[in-house]
N, C-alpha and C. Protein backbone atom coordinates (compact mmCIF):
# COMPACT_ATOMS: atom_id res chain seq x y z
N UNK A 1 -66.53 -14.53 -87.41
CA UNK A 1 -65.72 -15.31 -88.31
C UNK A 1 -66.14 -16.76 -88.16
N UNK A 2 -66.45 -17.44 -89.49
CA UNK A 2 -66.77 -18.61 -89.13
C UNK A 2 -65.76 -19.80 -90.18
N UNK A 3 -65.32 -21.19 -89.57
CA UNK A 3 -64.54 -21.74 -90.21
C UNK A 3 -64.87 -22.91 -90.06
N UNK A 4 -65.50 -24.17 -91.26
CA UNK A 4 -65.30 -25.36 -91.18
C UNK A 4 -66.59 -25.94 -90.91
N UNK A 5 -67.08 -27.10 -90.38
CA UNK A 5 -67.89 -27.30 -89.93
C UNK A 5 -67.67 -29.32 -88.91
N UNK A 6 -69.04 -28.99 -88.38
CA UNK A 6 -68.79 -30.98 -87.76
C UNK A 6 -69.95 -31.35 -88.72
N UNK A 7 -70.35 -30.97 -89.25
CA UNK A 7 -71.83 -31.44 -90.24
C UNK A 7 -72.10 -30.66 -91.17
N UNK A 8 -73.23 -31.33 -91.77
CA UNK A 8 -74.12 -30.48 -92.90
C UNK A 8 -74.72 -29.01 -92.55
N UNK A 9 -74.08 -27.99 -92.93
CA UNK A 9 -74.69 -26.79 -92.38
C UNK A 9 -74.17 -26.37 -90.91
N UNK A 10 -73.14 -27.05 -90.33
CA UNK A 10 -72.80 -26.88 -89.29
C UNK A 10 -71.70 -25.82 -88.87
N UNK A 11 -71.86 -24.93 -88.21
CA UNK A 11 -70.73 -24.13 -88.07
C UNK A 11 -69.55 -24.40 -86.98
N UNK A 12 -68.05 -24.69 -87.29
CA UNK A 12 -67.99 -25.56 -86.29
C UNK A 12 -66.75 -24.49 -85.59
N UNK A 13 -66.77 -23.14 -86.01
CA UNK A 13 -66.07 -22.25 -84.87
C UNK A 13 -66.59 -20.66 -85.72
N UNK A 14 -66.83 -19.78 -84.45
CA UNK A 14 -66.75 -18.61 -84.93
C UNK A 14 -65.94 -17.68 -83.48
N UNK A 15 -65.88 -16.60 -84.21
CA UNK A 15 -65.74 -15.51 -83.55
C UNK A 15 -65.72 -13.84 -83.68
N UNK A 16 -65.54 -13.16 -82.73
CA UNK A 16 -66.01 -11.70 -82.93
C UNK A 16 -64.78 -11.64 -84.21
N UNK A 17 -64.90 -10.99 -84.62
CA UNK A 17 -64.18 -10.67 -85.91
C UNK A 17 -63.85 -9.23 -86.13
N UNK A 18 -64.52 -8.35 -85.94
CA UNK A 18 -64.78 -6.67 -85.86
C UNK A 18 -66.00 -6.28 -85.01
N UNK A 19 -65.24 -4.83 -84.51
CA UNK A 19 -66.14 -4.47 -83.65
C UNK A 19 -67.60 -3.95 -84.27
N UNK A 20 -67.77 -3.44 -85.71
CA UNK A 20 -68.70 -3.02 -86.91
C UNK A 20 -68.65 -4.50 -87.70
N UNK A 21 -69.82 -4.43 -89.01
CA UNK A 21 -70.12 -5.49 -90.19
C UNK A 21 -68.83 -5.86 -90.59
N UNK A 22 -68.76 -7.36 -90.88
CA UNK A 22 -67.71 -8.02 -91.51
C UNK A 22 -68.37 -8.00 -93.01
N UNK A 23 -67.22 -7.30 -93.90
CA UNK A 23 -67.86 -7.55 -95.26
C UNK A 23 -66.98 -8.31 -95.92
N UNK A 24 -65.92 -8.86 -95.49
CA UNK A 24 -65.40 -9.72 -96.88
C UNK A 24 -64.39 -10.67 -95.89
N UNK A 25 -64.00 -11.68 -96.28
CA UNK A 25 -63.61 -12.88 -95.73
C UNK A 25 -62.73 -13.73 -97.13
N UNK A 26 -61.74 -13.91 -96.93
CA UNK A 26 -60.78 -14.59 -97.71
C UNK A 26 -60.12 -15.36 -96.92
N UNK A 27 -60.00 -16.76 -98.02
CA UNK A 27 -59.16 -17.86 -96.86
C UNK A 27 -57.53 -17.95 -97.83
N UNK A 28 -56.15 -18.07 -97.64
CA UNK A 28 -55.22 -17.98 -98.18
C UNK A 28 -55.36 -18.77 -99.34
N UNK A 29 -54.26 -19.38 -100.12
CA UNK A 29 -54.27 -20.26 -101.30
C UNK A 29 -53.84 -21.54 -100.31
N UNK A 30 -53.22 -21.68 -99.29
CA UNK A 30 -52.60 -22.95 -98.42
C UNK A 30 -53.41 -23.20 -97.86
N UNK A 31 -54.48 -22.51 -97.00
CA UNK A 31 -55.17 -22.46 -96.39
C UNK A 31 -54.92 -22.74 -94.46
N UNK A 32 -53.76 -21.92 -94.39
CA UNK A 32 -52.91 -21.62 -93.28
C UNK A 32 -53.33 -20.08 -92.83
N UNK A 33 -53.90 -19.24 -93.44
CA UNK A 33 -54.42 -18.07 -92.83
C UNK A 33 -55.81 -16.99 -93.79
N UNK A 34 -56.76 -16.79 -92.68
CA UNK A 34 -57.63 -15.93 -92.99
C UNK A 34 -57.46 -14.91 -93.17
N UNK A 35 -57.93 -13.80 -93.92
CA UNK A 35 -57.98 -12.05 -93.88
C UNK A 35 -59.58 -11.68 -93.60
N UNK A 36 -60.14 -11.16 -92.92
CA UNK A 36 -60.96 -10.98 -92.99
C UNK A 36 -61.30 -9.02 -93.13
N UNK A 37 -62.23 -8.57 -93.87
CA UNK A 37 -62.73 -6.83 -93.63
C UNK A 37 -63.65 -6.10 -93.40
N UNK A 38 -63.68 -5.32 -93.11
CA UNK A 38 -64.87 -4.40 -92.11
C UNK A 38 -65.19 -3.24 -92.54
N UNK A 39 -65.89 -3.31 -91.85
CA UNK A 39 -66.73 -1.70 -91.69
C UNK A 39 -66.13 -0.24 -90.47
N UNK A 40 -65.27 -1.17 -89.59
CA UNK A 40 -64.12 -0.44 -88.96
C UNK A 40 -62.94 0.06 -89.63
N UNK A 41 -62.93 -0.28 -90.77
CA UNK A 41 -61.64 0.28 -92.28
C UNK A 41 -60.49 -0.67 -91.61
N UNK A 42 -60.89 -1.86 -91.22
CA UNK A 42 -59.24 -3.18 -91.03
C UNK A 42 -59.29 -3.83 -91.49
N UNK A 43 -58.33 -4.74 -91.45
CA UNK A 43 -58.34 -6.07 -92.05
C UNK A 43 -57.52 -6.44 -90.94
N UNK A 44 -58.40 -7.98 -90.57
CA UNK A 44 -57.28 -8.72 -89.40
C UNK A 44 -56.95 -9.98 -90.30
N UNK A 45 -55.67 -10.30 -89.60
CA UNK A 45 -55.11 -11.72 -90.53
C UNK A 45 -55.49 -12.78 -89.17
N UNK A 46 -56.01 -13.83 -89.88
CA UNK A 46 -56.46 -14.90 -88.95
C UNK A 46 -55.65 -16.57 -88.58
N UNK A 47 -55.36 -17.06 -88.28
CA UNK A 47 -55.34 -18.50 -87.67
C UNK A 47 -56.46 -19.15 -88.21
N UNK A 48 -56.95 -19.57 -88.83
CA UNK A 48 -58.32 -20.53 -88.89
C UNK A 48 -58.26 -21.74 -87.76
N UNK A 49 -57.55 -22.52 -87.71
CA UNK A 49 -57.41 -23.27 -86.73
C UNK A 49 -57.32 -23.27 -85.13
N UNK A 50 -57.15 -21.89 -85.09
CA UNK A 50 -57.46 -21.47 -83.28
C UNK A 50 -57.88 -20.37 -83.46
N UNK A 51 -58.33 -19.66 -84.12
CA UNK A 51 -59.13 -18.48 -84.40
C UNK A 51 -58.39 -17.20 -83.90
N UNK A 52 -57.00 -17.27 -83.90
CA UNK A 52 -56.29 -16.21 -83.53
C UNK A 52 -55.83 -15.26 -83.87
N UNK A 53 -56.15 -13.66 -83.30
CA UNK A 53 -55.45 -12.94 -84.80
C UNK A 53 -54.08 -12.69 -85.03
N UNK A 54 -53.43 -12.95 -86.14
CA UNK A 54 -52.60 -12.70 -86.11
C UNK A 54 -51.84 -11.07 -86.33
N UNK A 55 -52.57 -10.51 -86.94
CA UNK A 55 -52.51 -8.95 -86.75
C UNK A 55 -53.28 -8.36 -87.85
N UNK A 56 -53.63 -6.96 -87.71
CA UNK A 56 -54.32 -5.71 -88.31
C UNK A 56 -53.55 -5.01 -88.95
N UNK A 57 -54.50 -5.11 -90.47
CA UNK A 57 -53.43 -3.84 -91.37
C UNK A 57 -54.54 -2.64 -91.47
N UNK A 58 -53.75 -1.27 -91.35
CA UNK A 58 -54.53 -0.38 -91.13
C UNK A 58 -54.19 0.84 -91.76
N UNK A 59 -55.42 1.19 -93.04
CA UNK A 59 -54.69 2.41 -93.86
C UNK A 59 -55.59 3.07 -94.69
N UNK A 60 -56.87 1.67 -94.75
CA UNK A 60 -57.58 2.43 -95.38
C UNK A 60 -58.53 3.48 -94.42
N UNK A 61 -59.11 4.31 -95.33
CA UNK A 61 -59.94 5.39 -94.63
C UNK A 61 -61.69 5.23 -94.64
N UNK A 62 -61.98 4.13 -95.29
CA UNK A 62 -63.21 3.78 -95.53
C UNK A 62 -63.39 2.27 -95.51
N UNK A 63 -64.65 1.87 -95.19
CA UNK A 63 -65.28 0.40 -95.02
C UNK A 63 -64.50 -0.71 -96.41
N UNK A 64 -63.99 -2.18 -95.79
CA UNK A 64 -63.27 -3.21 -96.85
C UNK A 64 -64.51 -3.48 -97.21
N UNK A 65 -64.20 -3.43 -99.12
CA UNK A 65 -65.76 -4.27 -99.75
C UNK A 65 -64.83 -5.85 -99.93
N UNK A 66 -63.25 -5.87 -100.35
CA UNK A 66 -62.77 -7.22 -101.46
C UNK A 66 -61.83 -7.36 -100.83
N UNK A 67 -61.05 -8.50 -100.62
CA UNK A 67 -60.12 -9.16 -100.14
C UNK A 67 -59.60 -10.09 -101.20
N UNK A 68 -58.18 -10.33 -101.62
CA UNK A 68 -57.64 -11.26 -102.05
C UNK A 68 -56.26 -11.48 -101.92
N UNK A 69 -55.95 -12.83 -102.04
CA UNK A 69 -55.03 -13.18 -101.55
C UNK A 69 -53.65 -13.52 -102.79
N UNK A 70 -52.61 -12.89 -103.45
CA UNK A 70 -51.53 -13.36 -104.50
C UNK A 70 -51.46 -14.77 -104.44
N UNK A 71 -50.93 -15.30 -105.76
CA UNK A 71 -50.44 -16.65 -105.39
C UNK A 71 -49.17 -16.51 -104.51
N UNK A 72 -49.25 -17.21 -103.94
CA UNK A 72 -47.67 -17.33 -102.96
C UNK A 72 -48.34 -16.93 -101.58
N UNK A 73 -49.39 -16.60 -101.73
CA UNK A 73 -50.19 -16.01 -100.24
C UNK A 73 -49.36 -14.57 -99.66
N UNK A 74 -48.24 -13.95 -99.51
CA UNK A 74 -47.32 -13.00 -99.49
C UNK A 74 -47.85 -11.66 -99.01
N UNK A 75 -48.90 -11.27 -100.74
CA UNK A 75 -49.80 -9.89 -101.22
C UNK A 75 -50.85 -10.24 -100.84
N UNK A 76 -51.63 -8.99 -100.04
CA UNK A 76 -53.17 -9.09 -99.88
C UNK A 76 -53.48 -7.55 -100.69
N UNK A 77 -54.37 -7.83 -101.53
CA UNK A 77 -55.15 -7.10 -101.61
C UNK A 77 -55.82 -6.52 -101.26
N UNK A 78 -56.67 -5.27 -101.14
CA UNK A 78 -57.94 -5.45 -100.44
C UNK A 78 -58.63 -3.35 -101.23
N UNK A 79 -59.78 -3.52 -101.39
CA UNK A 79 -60.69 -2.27 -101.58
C UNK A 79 -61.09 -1.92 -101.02
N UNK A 80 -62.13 -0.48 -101.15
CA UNK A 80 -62.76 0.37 -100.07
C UNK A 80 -63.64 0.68 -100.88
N UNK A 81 -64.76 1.68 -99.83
CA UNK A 81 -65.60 2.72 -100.24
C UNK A 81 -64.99 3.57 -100.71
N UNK A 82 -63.67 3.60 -99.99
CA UNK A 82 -63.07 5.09 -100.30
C UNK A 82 -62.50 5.18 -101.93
N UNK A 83 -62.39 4.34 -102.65
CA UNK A 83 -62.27 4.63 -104.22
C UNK A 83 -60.65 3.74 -104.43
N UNK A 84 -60.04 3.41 -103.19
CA UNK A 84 -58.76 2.82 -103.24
C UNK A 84 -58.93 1.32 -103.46
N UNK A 85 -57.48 0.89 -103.88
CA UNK A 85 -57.05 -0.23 -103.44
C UNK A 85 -55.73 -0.45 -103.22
N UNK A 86 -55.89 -1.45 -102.20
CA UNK A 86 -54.05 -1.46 -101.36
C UNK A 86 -53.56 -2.89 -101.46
N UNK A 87 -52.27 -3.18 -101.79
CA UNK A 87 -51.44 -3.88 -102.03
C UNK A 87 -50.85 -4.30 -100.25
N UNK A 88 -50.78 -5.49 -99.96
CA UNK A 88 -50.27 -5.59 -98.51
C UNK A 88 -49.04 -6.36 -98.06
N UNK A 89 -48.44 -6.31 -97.59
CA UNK A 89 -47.30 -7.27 -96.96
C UNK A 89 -47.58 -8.02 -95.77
N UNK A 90 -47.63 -9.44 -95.97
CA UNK A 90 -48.69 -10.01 -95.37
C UNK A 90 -47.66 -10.42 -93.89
N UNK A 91 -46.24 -10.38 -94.73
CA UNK A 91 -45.43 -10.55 -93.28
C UNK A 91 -45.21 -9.72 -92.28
N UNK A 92 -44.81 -8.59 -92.91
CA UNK A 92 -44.69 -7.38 -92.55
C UNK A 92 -45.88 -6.58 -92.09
N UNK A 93 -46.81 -6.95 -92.38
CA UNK A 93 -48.24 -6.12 -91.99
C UNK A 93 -48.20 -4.43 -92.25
N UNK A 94 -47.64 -4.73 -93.36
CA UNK A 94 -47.88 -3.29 -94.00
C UNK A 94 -48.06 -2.86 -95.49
N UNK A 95 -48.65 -1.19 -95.44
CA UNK A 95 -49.21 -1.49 -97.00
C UNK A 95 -47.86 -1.25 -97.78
N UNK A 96 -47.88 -1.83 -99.10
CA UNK A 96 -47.01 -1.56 -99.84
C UNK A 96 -47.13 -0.62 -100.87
N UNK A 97 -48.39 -0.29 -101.01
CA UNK A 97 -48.96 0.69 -102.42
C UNK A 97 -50.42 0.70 -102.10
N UNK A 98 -50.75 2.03 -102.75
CA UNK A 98 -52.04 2.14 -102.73
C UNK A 98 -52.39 3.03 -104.84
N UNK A 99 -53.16 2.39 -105.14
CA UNK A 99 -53.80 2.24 -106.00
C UNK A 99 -54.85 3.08 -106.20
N UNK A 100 -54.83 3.84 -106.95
CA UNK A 100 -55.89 5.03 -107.00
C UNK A 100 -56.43 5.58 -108.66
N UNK A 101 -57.58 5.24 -108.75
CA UNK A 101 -57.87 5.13 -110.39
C UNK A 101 -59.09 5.18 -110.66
N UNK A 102 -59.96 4.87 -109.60
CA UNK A 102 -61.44 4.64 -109.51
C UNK A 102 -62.09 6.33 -109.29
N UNK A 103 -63.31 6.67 -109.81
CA UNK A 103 -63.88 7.76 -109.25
C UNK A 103 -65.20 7.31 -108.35
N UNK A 104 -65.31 6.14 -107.94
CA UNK A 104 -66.23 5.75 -106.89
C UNK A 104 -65.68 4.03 -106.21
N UNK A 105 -66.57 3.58 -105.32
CA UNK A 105 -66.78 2.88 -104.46
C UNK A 105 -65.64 1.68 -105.37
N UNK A 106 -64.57 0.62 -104.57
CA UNK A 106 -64.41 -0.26 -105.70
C UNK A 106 -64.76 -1.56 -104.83
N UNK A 107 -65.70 -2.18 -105.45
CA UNK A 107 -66.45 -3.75 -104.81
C UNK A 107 -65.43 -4.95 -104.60
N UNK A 108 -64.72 -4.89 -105.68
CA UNK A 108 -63.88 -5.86 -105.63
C UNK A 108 -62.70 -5.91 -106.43
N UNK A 109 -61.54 -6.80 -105.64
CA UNK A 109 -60.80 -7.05 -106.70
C UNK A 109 -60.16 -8.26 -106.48
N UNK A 110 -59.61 -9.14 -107.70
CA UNK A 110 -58.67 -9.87 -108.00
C UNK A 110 -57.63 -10.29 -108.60
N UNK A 111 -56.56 -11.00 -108.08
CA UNK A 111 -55.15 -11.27 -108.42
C UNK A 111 -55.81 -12.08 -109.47
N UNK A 112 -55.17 -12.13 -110.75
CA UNK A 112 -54.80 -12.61 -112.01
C UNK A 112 -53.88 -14.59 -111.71
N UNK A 113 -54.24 -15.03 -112.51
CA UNK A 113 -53.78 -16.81 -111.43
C UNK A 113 -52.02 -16.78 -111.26
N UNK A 114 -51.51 -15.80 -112.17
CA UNK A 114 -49.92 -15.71 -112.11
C UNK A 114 -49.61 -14.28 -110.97
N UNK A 115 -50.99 -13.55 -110.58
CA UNK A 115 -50.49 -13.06 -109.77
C UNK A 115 -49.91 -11.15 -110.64
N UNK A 116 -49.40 -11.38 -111.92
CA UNK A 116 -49.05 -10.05 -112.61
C UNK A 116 -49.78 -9.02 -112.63
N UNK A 117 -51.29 -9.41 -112.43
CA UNK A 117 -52.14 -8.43 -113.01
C UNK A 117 -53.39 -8.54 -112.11
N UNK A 118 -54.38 -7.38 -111.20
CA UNK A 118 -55.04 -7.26 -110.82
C UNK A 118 -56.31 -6.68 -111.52
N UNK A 119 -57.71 -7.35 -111.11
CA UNK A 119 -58.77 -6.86 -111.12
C UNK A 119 -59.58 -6.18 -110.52
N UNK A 120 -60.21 -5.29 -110.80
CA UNK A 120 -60.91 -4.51 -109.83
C UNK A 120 -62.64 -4.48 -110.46
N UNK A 121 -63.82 -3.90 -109.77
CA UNK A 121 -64.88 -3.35 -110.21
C UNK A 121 -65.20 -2.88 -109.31
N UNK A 122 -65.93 -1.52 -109.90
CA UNK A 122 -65.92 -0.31 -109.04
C UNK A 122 -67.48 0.07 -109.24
N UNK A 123 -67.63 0.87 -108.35
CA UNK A 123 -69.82 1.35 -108.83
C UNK A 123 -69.41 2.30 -110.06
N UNK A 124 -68.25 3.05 -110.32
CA UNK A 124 -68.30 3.69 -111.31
C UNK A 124 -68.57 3.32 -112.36
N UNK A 125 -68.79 2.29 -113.17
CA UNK A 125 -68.98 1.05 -113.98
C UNK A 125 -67.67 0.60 -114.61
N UNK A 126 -66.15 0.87 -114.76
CA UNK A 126 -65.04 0.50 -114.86
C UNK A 126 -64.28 -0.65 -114.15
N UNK A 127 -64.24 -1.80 -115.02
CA UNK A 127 -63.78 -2.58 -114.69
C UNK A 127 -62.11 -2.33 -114.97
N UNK A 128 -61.35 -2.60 -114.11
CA UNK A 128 -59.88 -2.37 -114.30
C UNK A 128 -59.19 -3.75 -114.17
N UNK A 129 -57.90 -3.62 -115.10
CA UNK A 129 -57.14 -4.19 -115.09
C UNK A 129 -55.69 -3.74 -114.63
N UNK A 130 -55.36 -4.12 -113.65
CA UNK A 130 -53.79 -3.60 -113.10
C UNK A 130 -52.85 -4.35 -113.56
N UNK A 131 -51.79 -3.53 -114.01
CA UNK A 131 -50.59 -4.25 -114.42
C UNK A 131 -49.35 -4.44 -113.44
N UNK A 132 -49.54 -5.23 -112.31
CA UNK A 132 -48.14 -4.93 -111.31
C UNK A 132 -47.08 -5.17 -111.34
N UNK A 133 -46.76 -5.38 -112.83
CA UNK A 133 -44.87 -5.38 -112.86
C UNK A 133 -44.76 -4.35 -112.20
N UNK A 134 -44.86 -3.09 -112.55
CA UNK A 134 -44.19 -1.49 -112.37
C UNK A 134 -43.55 -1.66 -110.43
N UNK A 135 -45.15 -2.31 -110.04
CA UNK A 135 -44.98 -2.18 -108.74
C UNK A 135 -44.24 -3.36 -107.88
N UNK A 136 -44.05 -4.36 -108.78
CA UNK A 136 -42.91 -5.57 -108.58
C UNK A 136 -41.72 -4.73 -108.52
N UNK A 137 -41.64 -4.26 -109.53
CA UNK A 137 -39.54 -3.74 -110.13
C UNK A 137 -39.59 -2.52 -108.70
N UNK A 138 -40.77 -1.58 -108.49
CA UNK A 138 -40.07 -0.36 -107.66
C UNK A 138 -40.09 -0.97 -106.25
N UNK A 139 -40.95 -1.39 -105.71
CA UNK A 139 -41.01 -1.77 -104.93
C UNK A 139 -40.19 -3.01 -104.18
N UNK A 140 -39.89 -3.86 -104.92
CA UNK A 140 -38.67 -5.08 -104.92
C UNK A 140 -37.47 -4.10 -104.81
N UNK A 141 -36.66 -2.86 -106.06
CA UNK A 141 -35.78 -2.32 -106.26
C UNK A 141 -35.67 -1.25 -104.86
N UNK A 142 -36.69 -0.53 -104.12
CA UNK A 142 -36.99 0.33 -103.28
C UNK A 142 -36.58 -0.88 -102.03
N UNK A 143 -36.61 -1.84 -102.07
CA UNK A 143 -36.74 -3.45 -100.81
C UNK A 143 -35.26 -3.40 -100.76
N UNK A 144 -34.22 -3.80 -102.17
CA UNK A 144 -33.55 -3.90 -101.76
C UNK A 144 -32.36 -2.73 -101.92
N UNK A 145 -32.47 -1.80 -101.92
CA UNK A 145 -31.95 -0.24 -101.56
C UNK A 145 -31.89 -0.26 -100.19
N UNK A 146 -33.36 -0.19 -99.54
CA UNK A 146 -33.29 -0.56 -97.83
C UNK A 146 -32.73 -1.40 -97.57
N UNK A 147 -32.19 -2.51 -97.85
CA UNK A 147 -31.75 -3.39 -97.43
C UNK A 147 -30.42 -3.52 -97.10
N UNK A 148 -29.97 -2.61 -98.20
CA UNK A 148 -28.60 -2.28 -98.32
C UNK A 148 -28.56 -0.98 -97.23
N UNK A 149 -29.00 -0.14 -97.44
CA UNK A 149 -29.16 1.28 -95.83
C UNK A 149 -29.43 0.76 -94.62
N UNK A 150 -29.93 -0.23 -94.41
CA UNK A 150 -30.73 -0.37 -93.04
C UNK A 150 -30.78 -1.94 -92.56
N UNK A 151 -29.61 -2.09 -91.61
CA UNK A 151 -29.62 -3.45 -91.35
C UNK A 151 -30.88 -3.68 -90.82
N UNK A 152 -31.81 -3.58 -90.18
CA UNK A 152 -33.30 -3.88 -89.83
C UNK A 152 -34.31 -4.27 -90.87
N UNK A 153 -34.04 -4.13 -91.81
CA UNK A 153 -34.73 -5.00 -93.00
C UNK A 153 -33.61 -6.12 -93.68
N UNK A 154 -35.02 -7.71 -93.57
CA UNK A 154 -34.47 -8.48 -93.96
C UNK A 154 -34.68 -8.63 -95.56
N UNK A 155 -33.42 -8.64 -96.22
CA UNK A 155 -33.53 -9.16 -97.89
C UNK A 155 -34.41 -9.73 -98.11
N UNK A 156 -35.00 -10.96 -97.32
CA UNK A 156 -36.11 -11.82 -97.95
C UNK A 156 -37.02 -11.48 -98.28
N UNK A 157 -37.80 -10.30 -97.81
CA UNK A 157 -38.60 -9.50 -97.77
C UNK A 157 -38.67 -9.03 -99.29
N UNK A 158 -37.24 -9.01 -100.25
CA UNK A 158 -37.95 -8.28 -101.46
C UNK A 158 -38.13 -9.83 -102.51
N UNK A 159 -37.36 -10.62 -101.87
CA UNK A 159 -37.91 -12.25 -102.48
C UNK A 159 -39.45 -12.36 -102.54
N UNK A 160 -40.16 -11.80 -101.46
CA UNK A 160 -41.24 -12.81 -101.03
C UNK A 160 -42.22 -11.81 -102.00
N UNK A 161 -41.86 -10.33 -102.45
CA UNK A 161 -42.35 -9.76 -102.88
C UNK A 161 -42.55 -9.72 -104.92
N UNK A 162 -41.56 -10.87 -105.12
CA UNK A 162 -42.08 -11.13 -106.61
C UNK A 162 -43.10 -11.41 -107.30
N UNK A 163 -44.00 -10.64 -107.83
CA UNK A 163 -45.45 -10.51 -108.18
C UNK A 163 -45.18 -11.17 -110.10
N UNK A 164 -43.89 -11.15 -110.35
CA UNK A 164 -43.61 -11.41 -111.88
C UNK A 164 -43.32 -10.36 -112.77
N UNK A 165 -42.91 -10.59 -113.99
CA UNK A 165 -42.67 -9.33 -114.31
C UNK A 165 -43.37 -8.99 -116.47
N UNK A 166 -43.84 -7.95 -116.63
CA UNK A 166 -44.94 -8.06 -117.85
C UNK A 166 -44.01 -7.20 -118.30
N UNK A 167 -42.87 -6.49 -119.17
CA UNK A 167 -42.59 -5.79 -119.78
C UNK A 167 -43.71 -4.69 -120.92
N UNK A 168 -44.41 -5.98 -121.44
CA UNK A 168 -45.01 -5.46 -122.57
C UNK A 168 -46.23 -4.96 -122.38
N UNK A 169 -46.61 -4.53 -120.82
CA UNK A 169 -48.25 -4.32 -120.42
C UNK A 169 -47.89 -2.74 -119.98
N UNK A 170 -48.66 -1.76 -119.56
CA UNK A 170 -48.73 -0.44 -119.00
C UNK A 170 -49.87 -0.85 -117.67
N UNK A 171 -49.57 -0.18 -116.97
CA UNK A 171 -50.62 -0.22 -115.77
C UNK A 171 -51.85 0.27 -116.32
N UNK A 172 -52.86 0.03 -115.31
CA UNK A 172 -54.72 0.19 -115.74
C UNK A 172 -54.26 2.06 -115.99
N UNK A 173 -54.85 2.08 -117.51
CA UNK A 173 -54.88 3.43 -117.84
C UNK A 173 -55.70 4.44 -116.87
N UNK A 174 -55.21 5.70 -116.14
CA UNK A 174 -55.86 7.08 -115.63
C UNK A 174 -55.42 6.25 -114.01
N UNK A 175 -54.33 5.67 -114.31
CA UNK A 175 -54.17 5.54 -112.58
C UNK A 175 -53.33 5.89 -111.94
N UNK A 176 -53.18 6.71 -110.87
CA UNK A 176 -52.00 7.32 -110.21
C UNK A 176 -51.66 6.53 -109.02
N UNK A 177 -50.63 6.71 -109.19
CA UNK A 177 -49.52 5.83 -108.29
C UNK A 177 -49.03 6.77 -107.17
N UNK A 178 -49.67 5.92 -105.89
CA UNK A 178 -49.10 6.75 -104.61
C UNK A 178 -48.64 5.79 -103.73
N UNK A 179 -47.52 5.93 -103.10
CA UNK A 179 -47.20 5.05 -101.95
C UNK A 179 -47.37 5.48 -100.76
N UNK A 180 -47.86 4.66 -99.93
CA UNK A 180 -48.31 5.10 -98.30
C UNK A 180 -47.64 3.83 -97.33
C-alpha cells in the first residue's frame, strides 16, 4: 500500500497490504480512509495516515478486480472474478447485498455521483447499470425492523445507509437479488 509522497515520484509510506497481488486501491471521498483488494478475496479498510488496518470485509469467493467508494463514504462497493458484486457497510464491516447479473469476470464498478445507481463492466461485454433504490428501501426498511427487534443494532445504521431513492428506474435488467 502506498500513500502520498515527500517529492516528485516519491513514495512516502507503504506497506504489506495482502498476503497475495493487490489489485485495486480506492482512497474515500474525505480522504480519511483507504479500501484496498486482493487476490486473497479481501478487502482491508485502511488509515492512510498511520497505515493501519482498520478491518477486513470478507465474502467474496474470488480475487477483488474494483473498489468504490458511495458518496457519503458509508457503501463500498467492490467486484470479483467470481461474476459478483457486493454492496458494504463500511461501519459495520459487513456485506449488505450481493449483486448477481454478470455471466463472467466483473472488472469494475462505479457509484453514480448521487450515489442511486451503480456501474459495472464485466469480460462478458455488458456494461450494467444498477438501480439501488430497491436496495436503499429493503435494506434501510430490513435496518429498521432490526432495530425495533434487537436492541444491539443502532438506528443510525439505517441513516447512514441512504443511497437515495429513483422510483421511476427498475434495477439492471436479468439481475437476481441475493442477500448474504
Amino acid at each position: 500500500m502506498v500513500w502520498g509522497g515527500t517529492g516528485p515520484g516519491r513514495i512516502r509510506r507503504r506497506w504489506r497490504a495482502h498476503g497475495d497481488g493487490v489489485r485495486s486501491v480506492r482512497c474515500s471521498h474525505d480522504g480519511r480512509s483507504l479500501a484496498s483488494g486482493g487476490d486473497d478475496n479481501r478487502i482491508r479498510l485502511w488509515d492512510p495516515a498511520s497505515g493501519t488496518c482498520l478491518g477486513t470485509l470478507a465474502g467474496h469467493d474470488q480475487h477483488i478486480f474494483s473498489l468504490d467508494f458511495a458518496p457519503g463514504d458509508h457503501i463500498l462497493a467492490s467486484s470479483s472474478r467470481g461474476n459478483t458484486i457486493k454492496l458494504w457497510d463500511i461501519a459495520e464491516h459487513r456485506c449488505l447485498v450481493t449483486l448477481e447479473g454478470h455471466n463472467d469476470m466483473v472488472f469494475s464498478v462505479q457509484f453514480s455521483p448521487d450515489g442511486r445507481e451503480l456501474l459495472s463492466a464485466s469480460r462478458d461485454g455488458i456494461v450494467g447499470l444498477w438501480d439501488l433504490t430497491y436496495y436503499n428501501r429493503h435494506i434501510a426498511g430490513n435496518l429498521k425492523f432490526q432495530t425495533r427487534r434487537l436492541a444491539d443494532i443502532d438506528s443510525v445504521t439505517a441513516s447512514r445507509l441512504d443511497l437515495g431513492s429513483r422510483p421511476d428506474r427498475s434495477p439492471y435488467r436479468g439481475n437476481r437479488r441475493t442477500r448474504r
